[in-house]
Protein backbone atom coordinates (compact mmCIF):
# COMPACT_ATOMS: atom_id res chain seq x y z
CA UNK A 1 0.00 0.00 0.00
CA UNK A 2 1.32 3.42 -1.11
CA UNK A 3 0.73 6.67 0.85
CA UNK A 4 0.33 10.26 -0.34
CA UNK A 5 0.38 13.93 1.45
CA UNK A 6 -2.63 15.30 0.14
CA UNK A 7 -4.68 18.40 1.58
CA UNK A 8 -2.48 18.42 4.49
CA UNK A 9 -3.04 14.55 5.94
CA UNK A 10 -1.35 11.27 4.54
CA UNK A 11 -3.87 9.06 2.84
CA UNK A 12 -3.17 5.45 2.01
CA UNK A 13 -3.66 3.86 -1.56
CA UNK A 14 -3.99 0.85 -3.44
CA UNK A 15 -3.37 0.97 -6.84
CA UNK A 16 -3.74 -1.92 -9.51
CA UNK A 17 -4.00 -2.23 -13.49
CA UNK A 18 -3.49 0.27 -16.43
CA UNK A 19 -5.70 2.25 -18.57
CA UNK A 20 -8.02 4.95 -17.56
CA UNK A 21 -8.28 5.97 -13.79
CA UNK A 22 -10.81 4.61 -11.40
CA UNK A 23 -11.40 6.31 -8.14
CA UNK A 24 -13.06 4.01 -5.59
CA UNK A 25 -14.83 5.59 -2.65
CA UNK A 26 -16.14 4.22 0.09
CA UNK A 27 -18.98 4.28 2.53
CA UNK A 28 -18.81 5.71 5.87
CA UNK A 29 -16.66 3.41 8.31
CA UNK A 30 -15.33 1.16 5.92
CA UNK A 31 -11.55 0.81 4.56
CA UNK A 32 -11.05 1.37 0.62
CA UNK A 33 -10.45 -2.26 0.79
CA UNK A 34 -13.77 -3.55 0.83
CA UNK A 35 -13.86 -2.77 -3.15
CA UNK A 36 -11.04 -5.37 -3.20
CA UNK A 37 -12.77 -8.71 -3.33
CA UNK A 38 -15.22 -7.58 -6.48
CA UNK A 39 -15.04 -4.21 -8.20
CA UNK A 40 -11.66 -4.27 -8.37
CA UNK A 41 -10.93 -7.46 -10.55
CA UNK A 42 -13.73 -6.45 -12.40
CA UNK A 43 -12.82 -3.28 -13.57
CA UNK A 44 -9.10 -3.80 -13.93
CA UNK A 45 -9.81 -7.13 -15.85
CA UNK A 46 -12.39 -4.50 -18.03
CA UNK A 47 -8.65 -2.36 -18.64
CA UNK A 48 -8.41 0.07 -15.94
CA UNK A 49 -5.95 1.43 -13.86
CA UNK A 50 -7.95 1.42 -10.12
CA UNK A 51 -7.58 2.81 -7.04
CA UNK A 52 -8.95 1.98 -3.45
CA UNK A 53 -7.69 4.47 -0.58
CA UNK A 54 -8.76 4.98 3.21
CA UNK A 55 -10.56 8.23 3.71
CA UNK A 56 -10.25 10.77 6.11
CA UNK A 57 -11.56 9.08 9.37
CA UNK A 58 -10.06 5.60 8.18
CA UNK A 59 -6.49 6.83 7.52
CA UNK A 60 -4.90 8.38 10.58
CA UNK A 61 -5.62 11.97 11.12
CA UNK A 62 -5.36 14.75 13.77
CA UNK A 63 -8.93 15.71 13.41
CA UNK A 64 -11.62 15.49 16.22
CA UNK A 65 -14.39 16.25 13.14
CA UNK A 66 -14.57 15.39 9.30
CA UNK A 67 -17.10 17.61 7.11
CA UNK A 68 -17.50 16.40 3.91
CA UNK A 69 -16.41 18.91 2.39
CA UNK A 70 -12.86 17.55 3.94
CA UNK A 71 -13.26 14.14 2.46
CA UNK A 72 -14.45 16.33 -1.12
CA UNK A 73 -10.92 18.17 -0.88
CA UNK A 74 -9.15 14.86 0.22
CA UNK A 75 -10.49 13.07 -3.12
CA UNK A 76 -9.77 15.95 -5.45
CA UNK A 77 -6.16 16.53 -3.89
CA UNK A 78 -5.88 12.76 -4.28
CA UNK A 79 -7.30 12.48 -8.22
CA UNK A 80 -4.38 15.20 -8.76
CA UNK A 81 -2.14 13.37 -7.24
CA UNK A 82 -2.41 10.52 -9.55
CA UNK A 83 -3.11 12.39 -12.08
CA UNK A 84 -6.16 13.76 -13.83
CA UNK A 85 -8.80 13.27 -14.53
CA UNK A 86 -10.38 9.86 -13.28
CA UNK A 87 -13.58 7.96 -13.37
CA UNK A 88 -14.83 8.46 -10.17
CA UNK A 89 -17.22 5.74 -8.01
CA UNK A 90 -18.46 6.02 -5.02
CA UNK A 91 -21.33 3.89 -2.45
CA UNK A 92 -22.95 5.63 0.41
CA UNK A 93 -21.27 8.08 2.34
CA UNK A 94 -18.58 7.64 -0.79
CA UNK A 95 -21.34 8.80 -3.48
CA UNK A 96 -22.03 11.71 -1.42
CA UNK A 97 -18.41 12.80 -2.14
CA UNK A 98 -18.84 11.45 -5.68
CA UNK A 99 -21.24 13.67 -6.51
CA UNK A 100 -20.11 16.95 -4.93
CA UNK A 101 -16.71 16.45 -6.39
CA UNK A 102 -18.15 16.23 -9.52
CA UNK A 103 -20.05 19.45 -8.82
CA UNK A 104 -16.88 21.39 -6.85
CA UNK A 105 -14.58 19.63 -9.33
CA UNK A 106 -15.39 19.28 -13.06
CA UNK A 107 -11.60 19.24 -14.34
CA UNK A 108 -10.89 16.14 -12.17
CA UNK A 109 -13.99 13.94 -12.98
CA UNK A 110 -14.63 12.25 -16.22
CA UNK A 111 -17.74 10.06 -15.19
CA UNK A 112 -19.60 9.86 -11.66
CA UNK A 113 -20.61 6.98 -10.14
CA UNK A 114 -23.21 6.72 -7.28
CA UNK A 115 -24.34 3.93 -5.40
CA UNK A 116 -26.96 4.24 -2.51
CA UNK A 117 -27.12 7.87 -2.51
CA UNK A 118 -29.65 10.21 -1.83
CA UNK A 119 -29.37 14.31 -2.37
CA UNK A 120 -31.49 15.28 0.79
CA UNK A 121 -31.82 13.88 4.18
CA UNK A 122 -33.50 10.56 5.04
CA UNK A 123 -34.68 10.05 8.61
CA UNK A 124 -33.47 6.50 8.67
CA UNK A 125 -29.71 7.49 7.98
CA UNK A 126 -30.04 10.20 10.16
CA UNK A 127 -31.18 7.77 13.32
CA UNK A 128 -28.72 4.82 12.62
CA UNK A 129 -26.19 7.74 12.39
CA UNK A 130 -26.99 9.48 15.60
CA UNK A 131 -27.71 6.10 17.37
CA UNK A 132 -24.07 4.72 16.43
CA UNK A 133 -22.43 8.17 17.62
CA UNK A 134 -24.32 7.84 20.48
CA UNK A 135 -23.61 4.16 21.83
CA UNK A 136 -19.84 5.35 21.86
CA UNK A 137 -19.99 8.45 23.19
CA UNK A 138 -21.88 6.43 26.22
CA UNK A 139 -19.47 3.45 26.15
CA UNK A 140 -22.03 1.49 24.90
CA UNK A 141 -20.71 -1.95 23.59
CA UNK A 142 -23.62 -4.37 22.44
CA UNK A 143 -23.01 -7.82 22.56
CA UNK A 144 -20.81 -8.62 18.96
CA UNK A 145 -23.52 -11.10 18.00
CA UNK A 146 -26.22 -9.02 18.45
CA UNK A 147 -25.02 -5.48 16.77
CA UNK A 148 -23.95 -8.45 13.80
CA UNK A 149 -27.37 -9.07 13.49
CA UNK A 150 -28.52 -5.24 13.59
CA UNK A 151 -26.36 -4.02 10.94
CA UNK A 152 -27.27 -7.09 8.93
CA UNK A 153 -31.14 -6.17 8.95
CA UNK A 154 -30.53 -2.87 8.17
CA UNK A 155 -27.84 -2.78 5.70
CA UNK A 156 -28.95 -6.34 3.73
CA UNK A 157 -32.06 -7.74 1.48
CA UNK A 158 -34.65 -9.98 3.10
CA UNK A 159 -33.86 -12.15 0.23
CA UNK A 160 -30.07 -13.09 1.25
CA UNK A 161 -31.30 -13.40 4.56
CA UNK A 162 -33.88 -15.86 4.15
CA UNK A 163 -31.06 -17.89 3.46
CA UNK A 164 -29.59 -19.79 6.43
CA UNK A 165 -26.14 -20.19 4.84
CA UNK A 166 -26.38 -16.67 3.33
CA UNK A 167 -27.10 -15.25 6.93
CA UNK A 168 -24.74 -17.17 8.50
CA UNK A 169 -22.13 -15.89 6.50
CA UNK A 170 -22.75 -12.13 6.60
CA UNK A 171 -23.73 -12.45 10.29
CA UNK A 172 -20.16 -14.28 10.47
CA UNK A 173 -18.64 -11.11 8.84
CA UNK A 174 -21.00 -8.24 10.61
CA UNK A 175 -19.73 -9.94 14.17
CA UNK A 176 -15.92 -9.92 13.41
CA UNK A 177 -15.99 -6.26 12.68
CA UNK A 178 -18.37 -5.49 15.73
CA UNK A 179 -15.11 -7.18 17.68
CA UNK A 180 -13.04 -4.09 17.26
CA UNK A 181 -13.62 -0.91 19.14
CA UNK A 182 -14.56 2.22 17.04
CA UNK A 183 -11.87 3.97 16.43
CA UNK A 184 -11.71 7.88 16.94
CA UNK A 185 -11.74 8.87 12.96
CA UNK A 186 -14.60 6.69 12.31
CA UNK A 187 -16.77 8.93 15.00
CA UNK A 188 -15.66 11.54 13.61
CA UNK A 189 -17.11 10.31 10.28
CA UNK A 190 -20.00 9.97 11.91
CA UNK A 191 -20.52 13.36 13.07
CA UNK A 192 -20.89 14.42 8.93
CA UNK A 193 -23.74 16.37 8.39
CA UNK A 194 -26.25 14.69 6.59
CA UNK A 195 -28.81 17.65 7.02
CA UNK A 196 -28.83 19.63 3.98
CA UNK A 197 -31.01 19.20 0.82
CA UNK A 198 -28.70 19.19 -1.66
CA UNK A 199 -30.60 18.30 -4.92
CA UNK A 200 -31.35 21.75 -6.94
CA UNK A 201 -27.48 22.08 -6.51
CA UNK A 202 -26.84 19.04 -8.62
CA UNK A 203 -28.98 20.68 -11.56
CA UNK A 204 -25.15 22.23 -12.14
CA UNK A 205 -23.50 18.53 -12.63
CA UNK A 206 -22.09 18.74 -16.11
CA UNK A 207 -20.26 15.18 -15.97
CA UNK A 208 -21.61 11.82 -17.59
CA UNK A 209 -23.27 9.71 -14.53
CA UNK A 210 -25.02 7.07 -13.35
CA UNK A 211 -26.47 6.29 -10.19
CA UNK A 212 -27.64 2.97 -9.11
CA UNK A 213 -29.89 2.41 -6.47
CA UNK A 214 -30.42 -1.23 -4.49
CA UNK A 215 -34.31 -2.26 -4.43
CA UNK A 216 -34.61 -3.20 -0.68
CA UNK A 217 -32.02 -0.32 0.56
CA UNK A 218 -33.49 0.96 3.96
CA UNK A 219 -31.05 3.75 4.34
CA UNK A 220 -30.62 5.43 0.86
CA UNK A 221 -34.36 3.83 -0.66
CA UNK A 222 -34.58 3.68 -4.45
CA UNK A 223 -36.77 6.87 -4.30
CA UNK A 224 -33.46 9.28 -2.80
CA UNK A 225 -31.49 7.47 -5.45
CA UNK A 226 -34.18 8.11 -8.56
CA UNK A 227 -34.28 12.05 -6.86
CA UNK A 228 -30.60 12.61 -7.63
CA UNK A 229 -30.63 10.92 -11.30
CA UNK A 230 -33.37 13.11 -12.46
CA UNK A 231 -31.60 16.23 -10.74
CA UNK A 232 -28.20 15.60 -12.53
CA UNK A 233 -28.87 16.81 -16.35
CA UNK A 234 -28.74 13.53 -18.49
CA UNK A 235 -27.66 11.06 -15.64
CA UNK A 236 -28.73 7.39 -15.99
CA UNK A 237 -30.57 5.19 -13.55
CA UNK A 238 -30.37 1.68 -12.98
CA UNK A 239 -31.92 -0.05 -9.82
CA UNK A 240 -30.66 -3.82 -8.94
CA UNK A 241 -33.50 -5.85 -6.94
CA UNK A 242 -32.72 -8.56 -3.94
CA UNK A 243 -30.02 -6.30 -2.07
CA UNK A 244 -29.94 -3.96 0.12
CA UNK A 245 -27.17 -0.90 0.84
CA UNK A 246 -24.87 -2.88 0.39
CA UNK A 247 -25.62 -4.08 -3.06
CA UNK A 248 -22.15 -3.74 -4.82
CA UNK A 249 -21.23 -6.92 -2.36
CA UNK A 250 -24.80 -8.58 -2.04
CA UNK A 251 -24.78 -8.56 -6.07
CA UNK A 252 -21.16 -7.96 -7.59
CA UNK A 253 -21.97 -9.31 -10.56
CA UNK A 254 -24.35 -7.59 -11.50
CA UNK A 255 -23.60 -4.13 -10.16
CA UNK A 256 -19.86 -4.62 -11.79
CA UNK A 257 -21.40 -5.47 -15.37
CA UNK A 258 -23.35 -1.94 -14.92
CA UNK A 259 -20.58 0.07 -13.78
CA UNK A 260 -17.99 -1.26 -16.55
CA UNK A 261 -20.65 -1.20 -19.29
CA UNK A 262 -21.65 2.78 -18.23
CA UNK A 263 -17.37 3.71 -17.84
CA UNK A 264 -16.68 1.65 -21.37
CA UNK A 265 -19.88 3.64 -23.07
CA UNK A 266 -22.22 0.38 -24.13
């Protein structure tokens, strides 16, 4: 893993392949590699050069707070560093910096990818949000298997969890990362104001993009998802049933033959 000074804090990177750069961003609380197991292959066996990096929060930082508008900075600096411009993807939290780089940023971004986004507030986010911020600033610990099976209700599809083996798995997965304290820059993350109503602002996207939205997300519903597409002039939508938020690892396949076929223009 390489590291780079960028807007005034080191952020780690992962680069792999050639061609045409692919910025991966991810979701709030989660390392850049979780894109590792799926898009990544994907896209550098479609012929591009990709890059996964921790974000502000996830790389070590000085900060008590992150705004977005830090982590917006942190992935422009970071597209410069590696030089301009690059296809830029993002899930979540990540697509929220996806899109207002693309909007801050035009130079750096040739297309914009958003998964599970939304341009105004949802009251779901906002409460799992809060409630997480809360439990630590109470040193609140749940029991591991217990907050597994929390964040796997509200983050997966009924579907994959109607299957034993399925659940198993994920819950598996959801406990081993409830194991490990949070740390101090994923709080901070947490503290991002997801407030404002940010959608007659993207009217002024100019880039190519496409936002995909996850049929049974709970925290960033199809509707948020369909709200930013039609307020981005010319943006595509395409929704993928049976997963939830976290669709790009509940249904690689099919949210990887999406993204590549939107990036190669088919």
């Amino acid at each position: 893993m390489s590291t780079a000074l960028v807007n005034g804090i080191q952020l780690s990177y992962e680069e792999s392949g050639t061609g045409p750069l692919v910025l991966l961003i991810a979701g709030s609380g989660n390392p850049g590699r979780v894109w590792r197991t799926y898009q990544v292959p994907a896209l550098v066996g479609a012929g591009f050069r990709v890059v996964t990096f921790d974000n502000r929060g996830i790389s070590p930082h000085g900060d008590s707070t992150v705004a977005l508008e830090d982590l917006v900075a942190d992935s422009a600096a970071l597209i410069e560093h590696l030089g301009a411009p690059a296809h830029v993807v993002g899930t979540s939290l990540g697509a929220m910096v996806a899109q207002e780089l693309a909007l801050a940023h035009p130079n750096l971004v040739d297309h914009a990818v958003m998964l599970a986004t939304a341009g105004r507030p949802h009251p779901m986010l906002l409460a799992v949000k809060a409630g997480q911020a809360a439990l630590h600033d109470d040193d609140i610990r749940l029991p591991a298997r217990y907050q597994a099976a929390v964040e796997a209700a509200l983050h997966l599809s009924p579907r994959t969890l109607a299957d034993p083996d399925d659940a198993e798995q994920w819950l598996d997965t959801f406990e081993f990362a409830a194991s490990a304290p949070m740390t101090a820059g994923v709080r901070a993350q947490l503290g991002i104001d997801h407030s404002r109503d940010r959608l007659a602002e993207y009217g002024r996207i100019t880039k190519p993009s496409l936002i995909i939205g996850f049929a049974d997300d709970q925290l960033a519903p199809p509707m948020y998802c369909r709200e930013v597409a039609a307020a981005i002039p010319g943006a595509r939508y395409v929704e993928v049933a049976g997963c939830g938020h976290l669709g790009h690892l509940e249904r690689p396949e099919e949210v990887d033959r999406v993204l590549i076929d939107f990036l190669t223009g088919r």
